[in-house]
N, C-alpha and C. Protein backbone atom coordinates (compact mmCIF):
# COMPACT_ATOMS: atom_id res chain seq x y z
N UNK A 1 98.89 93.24 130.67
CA UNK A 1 100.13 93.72 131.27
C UNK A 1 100.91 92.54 131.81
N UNK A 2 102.13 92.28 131.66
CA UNK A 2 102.54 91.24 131.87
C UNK A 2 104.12 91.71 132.72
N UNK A 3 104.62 90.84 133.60
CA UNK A 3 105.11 91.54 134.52
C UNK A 3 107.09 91.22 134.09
N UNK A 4 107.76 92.06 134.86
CA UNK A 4 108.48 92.82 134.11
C UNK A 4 109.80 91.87 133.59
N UNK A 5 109.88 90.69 133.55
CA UNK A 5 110.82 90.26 133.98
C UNK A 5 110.44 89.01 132.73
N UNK A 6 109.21 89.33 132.25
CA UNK A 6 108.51 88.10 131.45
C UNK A 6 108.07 86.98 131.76
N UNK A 7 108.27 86.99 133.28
CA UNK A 7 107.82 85.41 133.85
C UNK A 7 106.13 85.40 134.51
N UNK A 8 105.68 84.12 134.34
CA UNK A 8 104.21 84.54 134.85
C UNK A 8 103.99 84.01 136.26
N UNK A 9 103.32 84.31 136.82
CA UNK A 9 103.04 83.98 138.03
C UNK A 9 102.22 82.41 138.07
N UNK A 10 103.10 81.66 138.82
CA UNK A 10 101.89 80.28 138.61
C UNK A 10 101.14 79.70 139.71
N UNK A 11 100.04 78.98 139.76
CA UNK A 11 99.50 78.78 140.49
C UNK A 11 98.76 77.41 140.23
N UNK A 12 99.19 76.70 141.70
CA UNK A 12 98.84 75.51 141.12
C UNK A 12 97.57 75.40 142.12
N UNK A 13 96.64 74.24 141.47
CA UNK A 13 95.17 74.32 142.51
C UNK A 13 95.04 72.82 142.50
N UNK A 14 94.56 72.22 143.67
CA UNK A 14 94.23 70.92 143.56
C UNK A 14 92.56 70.76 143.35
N UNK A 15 92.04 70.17 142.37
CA UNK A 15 90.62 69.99 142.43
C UNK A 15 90.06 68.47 142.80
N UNK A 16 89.14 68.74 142.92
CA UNK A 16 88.35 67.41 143.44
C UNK A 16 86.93 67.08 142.46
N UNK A 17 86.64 65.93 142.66
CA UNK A 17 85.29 66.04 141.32
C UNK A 17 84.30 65.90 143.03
N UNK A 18 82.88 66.41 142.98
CA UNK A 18 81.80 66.22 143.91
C UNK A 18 81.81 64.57 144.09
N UNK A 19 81.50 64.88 145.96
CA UNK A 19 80.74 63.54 146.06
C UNK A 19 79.68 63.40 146.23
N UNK A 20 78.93 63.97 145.84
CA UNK A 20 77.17 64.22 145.52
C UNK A 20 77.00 63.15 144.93
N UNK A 21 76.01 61.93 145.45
CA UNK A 21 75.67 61.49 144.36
C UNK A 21 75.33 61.51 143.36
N UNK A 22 75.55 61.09 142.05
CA UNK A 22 74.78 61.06 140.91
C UNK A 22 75.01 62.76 140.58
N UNK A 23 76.48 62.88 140.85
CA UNK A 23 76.90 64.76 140.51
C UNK A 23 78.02 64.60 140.29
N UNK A 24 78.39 63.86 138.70
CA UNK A 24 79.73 63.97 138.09
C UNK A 24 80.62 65.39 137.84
N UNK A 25 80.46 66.03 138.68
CA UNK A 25 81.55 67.21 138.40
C UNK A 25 82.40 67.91 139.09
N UNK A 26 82.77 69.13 138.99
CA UNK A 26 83.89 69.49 140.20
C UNK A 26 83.39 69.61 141.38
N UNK A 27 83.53 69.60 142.81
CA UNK A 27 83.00 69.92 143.32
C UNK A 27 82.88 71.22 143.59
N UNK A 28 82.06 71.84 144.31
CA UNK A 28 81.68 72.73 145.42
C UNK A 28 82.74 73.43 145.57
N UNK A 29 84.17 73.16 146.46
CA UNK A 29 84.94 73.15 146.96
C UNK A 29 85.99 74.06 145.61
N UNK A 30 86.06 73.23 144.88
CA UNK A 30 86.82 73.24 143.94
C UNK A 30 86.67 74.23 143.10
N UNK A 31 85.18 74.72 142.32
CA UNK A 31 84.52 75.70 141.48
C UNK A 31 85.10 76.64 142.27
N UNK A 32 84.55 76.54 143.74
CA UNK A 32 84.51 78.21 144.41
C UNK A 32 85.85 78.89 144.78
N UNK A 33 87.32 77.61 144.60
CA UNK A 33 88.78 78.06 144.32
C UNK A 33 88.78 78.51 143.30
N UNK A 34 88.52 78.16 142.47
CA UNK A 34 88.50 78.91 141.13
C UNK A 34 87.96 79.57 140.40
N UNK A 35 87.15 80.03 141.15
CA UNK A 35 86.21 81.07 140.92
C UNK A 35 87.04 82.24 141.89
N UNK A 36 86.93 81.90 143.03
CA UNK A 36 88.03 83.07 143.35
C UNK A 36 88.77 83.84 143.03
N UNK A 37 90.21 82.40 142.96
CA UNK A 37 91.24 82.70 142.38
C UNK A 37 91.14 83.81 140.77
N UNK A 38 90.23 83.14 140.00
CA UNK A 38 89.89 84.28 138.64
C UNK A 38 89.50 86.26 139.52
N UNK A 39 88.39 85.94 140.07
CA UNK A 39 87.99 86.98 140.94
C UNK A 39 88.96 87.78 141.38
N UNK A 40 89.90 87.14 142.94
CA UNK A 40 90.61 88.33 143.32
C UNK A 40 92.08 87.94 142.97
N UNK A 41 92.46 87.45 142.34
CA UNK A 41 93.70 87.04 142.00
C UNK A 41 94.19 87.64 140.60
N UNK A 42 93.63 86.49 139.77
CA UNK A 42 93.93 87.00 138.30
C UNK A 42 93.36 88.17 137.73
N UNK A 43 91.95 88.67 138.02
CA UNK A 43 91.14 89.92 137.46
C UNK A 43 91.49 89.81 136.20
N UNK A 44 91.79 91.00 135.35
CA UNK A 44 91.71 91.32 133.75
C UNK A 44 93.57 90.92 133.37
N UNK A 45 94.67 90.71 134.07
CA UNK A 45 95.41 90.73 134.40
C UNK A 45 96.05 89.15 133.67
N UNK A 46 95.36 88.46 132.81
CA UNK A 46 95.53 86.96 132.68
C UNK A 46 96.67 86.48 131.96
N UNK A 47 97.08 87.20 130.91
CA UNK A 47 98.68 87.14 131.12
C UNK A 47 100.17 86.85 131.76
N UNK A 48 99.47 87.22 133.00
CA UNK A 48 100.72 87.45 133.77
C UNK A 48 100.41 86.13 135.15
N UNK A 49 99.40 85.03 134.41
CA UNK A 49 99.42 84.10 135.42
C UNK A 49 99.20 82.35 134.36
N UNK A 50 99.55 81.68 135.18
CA UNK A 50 99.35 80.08 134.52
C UNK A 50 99.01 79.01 135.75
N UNK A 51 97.67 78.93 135.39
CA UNK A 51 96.84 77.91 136.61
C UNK A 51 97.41 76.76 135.74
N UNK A 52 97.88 75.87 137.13
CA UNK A 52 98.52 74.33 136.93
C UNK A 52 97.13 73.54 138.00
N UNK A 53 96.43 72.39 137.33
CA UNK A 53 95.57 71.67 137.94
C UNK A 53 95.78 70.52 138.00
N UNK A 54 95.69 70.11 139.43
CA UNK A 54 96.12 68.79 139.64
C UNK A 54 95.00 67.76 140.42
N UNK A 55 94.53 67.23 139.64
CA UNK A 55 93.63 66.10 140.44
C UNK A 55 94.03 64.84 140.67
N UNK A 56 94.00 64.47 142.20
CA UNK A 56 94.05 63.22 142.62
C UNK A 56 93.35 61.89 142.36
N UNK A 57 93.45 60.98 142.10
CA UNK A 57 92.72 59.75 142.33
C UNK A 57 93.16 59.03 143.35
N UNK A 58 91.83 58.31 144.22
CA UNK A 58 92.65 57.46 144.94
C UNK A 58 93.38 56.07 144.39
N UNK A 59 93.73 55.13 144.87
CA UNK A 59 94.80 54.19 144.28
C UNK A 59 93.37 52.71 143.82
N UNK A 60 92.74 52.90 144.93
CA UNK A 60 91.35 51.68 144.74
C UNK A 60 90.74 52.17 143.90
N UNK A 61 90.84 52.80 142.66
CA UNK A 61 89.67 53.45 141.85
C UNK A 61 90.08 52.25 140.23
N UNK A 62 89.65 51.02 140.54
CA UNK A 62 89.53 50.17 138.82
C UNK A 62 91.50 50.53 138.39
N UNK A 63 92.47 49.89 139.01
CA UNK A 63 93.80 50.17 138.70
C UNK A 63 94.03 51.39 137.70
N UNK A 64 93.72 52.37 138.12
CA UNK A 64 93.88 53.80 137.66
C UNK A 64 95.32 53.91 137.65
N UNK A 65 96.17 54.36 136.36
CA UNK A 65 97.33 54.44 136.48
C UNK A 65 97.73 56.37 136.50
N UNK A 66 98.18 56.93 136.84
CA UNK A 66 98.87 58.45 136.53
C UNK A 66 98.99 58.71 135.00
N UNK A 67 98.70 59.54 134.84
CA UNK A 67 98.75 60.10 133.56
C UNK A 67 100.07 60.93 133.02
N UNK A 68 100.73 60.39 132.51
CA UNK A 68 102.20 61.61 131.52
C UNK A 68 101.29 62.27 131.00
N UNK A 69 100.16 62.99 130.20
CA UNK A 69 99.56 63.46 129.29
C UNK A 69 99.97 64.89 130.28
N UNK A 70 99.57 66.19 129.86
CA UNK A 70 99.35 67.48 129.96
C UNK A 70 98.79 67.63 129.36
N UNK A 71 97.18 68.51 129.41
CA UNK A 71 96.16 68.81 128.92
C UNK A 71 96.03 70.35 128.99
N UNK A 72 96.39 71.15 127.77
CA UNK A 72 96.22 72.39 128.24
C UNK A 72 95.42 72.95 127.30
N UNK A 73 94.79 72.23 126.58
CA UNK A 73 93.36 73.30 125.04
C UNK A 73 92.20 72.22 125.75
N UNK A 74 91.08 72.89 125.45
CA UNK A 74 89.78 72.00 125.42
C UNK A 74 89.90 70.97 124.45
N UNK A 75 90.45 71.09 123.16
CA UNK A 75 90.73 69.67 122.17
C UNK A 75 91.48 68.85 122.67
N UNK A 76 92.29 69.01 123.49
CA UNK A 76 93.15 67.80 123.77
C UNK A 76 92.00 66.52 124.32
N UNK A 77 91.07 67.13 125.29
CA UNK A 77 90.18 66.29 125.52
C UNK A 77 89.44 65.72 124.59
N UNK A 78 88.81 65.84 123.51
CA UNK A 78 88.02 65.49 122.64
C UNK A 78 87.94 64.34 121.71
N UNK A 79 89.79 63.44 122.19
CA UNK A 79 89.53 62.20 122.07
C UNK A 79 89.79 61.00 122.30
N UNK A 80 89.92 61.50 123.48
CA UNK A 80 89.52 60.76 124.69
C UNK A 80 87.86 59.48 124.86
N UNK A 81 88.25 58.87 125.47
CA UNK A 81 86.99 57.52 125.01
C UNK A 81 86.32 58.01 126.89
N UNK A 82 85.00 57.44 126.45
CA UNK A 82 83.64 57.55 127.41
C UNK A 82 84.34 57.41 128.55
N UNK A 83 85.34 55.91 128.68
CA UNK A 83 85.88 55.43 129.79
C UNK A 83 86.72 56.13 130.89
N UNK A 84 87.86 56.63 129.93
CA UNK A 84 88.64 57.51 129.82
C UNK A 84 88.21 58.86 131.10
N UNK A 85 87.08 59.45 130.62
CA UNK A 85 86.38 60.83 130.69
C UNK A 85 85.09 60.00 131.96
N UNK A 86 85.42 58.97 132.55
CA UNK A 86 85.00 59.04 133.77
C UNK A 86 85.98 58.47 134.72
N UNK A 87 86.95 58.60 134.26
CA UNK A 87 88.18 58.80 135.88
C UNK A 87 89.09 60.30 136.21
N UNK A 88 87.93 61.18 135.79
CA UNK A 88 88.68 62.53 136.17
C UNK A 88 88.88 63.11 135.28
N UNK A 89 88.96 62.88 134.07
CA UNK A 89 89.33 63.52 132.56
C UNK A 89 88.36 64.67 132.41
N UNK A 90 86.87 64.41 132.68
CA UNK A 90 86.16 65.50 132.58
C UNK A 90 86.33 66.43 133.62
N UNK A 91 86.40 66.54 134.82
CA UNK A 91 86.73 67.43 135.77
C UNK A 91 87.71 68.21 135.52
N UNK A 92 89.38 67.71 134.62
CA UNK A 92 90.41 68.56 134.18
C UNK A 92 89.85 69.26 132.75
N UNK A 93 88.29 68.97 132.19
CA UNK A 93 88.08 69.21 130.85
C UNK A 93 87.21 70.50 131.34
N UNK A 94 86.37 70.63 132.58
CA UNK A 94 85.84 71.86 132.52
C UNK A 94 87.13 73.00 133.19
N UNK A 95 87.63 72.56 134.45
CA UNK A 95 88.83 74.07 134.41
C UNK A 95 89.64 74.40 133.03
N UNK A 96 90.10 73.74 132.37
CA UNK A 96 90.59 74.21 131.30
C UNK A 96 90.19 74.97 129.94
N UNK A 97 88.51 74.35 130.09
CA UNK A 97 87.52 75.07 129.39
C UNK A 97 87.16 76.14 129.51
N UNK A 98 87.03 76.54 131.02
CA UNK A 98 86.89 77.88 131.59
C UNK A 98 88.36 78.72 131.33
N UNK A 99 89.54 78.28 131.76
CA UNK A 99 90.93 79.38 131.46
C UNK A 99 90.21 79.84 129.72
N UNK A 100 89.98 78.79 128.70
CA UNK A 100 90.63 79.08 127.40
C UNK A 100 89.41 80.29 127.81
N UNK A 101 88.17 79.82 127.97
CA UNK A 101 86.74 81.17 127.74
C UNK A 101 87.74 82.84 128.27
N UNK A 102 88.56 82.29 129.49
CA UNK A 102 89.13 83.60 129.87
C UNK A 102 89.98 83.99 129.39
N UNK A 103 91.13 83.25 128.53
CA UNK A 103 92.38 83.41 128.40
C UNK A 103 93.61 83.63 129.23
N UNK A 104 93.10 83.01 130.30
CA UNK A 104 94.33 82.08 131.13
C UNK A 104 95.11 80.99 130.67
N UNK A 105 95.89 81.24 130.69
CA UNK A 105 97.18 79.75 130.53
C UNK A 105 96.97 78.60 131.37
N UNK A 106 96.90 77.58 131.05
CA UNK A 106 96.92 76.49 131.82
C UNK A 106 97.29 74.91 131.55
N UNK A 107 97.42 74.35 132.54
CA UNK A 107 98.01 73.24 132.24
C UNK A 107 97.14 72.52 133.40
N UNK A 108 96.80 70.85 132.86
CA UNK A 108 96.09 69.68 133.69
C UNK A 108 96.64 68.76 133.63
N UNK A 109 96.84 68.05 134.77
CA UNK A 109 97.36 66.80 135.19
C UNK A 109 96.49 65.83 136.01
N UNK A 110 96.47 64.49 136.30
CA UNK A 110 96.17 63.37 136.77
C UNK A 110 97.77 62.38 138.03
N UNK A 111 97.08 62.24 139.25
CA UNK A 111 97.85 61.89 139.76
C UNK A 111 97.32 60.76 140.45
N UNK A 112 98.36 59.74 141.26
CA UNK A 112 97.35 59.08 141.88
C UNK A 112 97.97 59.03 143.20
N UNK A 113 97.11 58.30 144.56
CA UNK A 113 97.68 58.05 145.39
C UNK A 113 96.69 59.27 146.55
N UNK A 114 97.41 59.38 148.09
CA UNK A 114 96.55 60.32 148.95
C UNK A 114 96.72 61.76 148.85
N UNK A 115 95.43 62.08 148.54
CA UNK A 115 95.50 63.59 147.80
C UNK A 115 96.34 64.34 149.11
N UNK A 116 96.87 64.70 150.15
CA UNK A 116 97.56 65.64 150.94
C UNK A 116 98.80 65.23 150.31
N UNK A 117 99.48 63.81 150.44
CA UNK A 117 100.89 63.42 149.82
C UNK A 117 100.80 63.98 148.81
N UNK A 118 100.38 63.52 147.81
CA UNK A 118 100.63 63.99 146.15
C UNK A 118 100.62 65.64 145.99
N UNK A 119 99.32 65.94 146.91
CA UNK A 119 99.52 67.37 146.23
C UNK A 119 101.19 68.33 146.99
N UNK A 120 101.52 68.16 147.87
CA UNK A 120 102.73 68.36 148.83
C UNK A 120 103.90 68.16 147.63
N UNK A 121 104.03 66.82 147.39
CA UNK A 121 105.32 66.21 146.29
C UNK A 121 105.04 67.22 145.39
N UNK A 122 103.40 67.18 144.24
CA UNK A 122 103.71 68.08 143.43
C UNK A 122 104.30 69.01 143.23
N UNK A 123 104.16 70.13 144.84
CA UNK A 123 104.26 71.30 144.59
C UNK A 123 105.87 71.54 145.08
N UNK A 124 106.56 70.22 145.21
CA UNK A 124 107.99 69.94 145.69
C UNK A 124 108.48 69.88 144.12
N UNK A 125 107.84 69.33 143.41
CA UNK A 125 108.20 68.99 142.00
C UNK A 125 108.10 70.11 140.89
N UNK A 126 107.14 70.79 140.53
CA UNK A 126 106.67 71.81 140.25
C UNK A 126 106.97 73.29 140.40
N UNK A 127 107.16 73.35 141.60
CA UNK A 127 107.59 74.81 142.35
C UNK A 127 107.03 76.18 141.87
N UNK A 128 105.19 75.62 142.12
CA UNK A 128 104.42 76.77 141.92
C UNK A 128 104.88 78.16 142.75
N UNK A 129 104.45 78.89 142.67
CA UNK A 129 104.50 79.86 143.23
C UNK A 129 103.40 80.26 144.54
N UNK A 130 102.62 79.80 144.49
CA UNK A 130 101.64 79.63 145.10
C UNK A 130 100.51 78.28 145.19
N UNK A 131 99.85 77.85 145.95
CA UNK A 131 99.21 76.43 145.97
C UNK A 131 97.64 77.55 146.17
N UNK A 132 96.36 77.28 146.00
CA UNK A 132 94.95 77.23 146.36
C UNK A 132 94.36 76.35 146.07
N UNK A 133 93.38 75.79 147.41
CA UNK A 133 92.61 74.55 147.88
C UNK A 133 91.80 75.14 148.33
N UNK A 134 90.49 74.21 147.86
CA UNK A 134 89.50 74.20 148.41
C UNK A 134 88.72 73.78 149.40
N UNK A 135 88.56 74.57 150.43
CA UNK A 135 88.46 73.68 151.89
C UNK A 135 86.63 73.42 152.21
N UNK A 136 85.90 72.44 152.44
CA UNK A 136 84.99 72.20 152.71
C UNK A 136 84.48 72.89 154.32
N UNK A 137 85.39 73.67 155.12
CA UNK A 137 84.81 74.01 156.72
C UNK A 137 84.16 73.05 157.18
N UNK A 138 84.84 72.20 157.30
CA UNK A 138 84.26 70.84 158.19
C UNK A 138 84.65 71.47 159.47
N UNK A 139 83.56 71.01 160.17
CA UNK A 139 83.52 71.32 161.84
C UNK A 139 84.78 69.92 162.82
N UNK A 140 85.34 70.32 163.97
CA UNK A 140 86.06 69.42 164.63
C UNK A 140 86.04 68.12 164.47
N UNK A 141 84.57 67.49 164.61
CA UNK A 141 84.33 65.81 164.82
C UNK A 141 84.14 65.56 163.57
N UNK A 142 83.78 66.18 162.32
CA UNK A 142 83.89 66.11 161.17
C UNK A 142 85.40 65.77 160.22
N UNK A 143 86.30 66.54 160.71
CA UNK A 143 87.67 66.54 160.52
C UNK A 143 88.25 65.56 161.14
N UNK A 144 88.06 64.70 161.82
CA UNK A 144 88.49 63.60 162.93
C UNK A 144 88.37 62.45 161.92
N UNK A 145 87.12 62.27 161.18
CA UNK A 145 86.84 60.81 160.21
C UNK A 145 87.50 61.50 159.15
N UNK A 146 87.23 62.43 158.41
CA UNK A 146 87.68 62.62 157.04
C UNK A 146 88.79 63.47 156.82
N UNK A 147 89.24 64.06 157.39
CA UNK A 147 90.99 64.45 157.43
C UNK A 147 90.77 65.62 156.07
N UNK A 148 91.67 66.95 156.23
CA UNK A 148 91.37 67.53 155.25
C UNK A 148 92.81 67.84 154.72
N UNK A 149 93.13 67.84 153.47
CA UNK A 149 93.97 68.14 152.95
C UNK A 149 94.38 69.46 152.58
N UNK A 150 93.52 70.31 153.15
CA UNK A 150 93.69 71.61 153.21
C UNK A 150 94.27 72.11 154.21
N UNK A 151 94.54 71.74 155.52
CA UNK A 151 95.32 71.97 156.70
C UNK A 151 96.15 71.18 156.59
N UNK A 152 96.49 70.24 156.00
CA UNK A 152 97.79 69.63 155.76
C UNK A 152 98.75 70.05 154.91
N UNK A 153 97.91 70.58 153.65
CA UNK A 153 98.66 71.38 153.28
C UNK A 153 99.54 72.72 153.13
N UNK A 154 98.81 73.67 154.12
CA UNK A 154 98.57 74.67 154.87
C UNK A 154 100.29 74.57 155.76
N UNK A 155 100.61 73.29 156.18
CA UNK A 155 101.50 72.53 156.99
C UNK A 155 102.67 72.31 156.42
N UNK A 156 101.98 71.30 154.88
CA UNK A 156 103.44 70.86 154.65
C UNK A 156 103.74 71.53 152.94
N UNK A 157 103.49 72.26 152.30
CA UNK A 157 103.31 72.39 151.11
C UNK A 157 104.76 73.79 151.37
N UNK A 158 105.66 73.16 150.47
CA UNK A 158 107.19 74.20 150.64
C UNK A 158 106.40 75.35 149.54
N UNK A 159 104.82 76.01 149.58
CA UNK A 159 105.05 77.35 148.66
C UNK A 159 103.99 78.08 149.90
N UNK A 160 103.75 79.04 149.43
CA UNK A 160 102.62 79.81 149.95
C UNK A 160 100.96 78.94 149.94
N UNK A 161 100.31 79.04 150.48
CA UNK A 161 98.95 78.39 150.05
C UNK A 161 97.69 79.19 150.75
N UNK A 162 96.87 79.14 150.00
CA UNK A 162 95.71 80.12 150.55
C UNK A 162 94.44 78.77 150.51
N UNK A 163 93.74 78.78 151.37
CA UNK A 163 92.69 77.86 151.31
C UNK A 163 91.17 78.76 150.93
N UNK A 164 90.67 78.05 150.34
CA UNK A 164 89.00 78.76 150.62
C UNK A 164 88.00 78.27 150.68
N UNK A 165 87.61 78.62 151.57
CA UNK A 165 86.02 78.08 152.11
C UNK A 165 84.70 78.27 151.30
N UNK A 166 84.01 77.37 151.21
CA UNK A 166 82.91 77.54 150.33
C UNK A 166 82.25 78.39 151.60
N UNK A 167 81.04 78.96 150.89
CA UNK A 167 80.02 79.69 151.57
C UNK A 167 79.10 78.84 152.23
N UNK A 168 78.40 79.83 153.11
CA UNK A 168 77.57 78.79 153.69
C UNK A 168 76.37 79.12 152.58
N UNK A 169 75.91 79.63 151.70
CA UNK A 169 75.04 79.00 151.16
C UNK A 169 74.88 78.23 149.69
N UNK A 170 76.23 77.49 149.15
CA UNK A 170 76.80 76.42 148.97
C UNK A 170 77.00 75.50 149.39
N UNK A 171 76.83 75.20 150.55
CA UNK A 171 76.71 74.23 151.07
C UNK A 171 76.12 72.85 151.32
N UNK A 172 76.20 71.79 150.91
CA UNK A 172 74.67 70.94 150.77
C UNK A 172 74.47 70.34 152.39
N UNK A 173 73.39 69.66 152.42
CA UNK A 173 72.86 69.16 153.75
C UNK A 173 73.86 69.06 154.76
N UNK A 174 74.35 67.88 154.01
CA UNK A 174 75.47 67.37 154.87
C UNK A 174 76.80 67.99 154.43
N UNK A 175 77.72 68.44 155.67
CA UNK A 175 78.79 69.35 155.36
C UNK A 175 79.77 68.54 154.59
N UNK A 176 79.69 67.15 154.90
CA UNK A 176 80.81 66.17 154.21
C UNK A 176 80.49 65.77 152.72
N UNK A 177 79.88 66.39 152.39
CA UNK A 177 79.52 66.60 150.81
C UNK A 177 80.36 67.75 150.47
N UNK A 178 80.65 67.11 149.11
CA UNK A 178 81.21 68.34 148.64
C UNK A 178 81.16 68.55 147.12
């Protein structure tokens, strides 16, 4: 069913890859936005929505430049070099893998710079309809060293934004994992 006007509803999500050691993939944080978002958002309904994914790099990561590319089939990835597909390429290669399994629309991007700025501009640039982030529930003195971009964005992001909390039994040891 697609809604009446022909336009789809979009939604942009910022993901993060884990900082688990020796755990190249999305994080925690990130799966359980989008796992959601499919859950109580999109349901059977996938038509009438287009997840936009945007992952940050920081700027110290081996002169990582921003990417022009848009990645929206699982082939687009496929040829892509080893190198390539460890500065974030694989992290935009499994959400997009998952839309096509569902048949969600989607689109992936690469950005660089401090993930609260960038994702804010994006959604200045873009003009999702909605923003969802994945918030780690870091406790007070936790939030003091590592700053969350989920209450910042919450702040400064000109759309709607819904944050979500992983569960507590997702959680690993330490809460600053993610």
């Amino acid at each position: 069913m697609e809604i009446e006007d022909g336009s789809v509803t979009r939604i942009l999500m910022g993901v993060s890859e884990s900082t688990i050691k020796g755990y190249p993939h999305a994080s925690i944080s990130s799966r359980g936005a989008f796992d959601w978002t499919i859950q109580k958002i999109v349901r059977y309904n996938t038509s009438a929505f287009k997840l936009l994914f945007l992952h940050v790099q920081v700027p110290d990561e081996d002169g990582f430049d921003d990417m022009d590319s848009i990645y929206a089939s699982p082939e687009d990835f496929k040829s892509l070099t080893d190198r390539d597909r460890a500065k974030g390429l694989h992290l935009l290669a499994y959400f997009v893998t998952r839309c096509h399994e569902i048949g969600v629309s989607c689109e992936a991007w690469i950005k660089r710079g401090d993930p609260k700025e960038v994702i804010c501009h994006e959604v200045k640039r873009v003009q999702p309809d909605l923003l969802v982030v994945g918030s780690r529930g870091l406790g007070p003195f936790q939030r003091v060293f590592v700053g969350t971009v989920s209450e910042f964005c919450v702040k400064h992001a000109e759309c709607p934004v819904i944050t979500i909390k992983r569960s507590a039994d997702e959680a690993p040891q330490d809460p600053v994992d993610d």
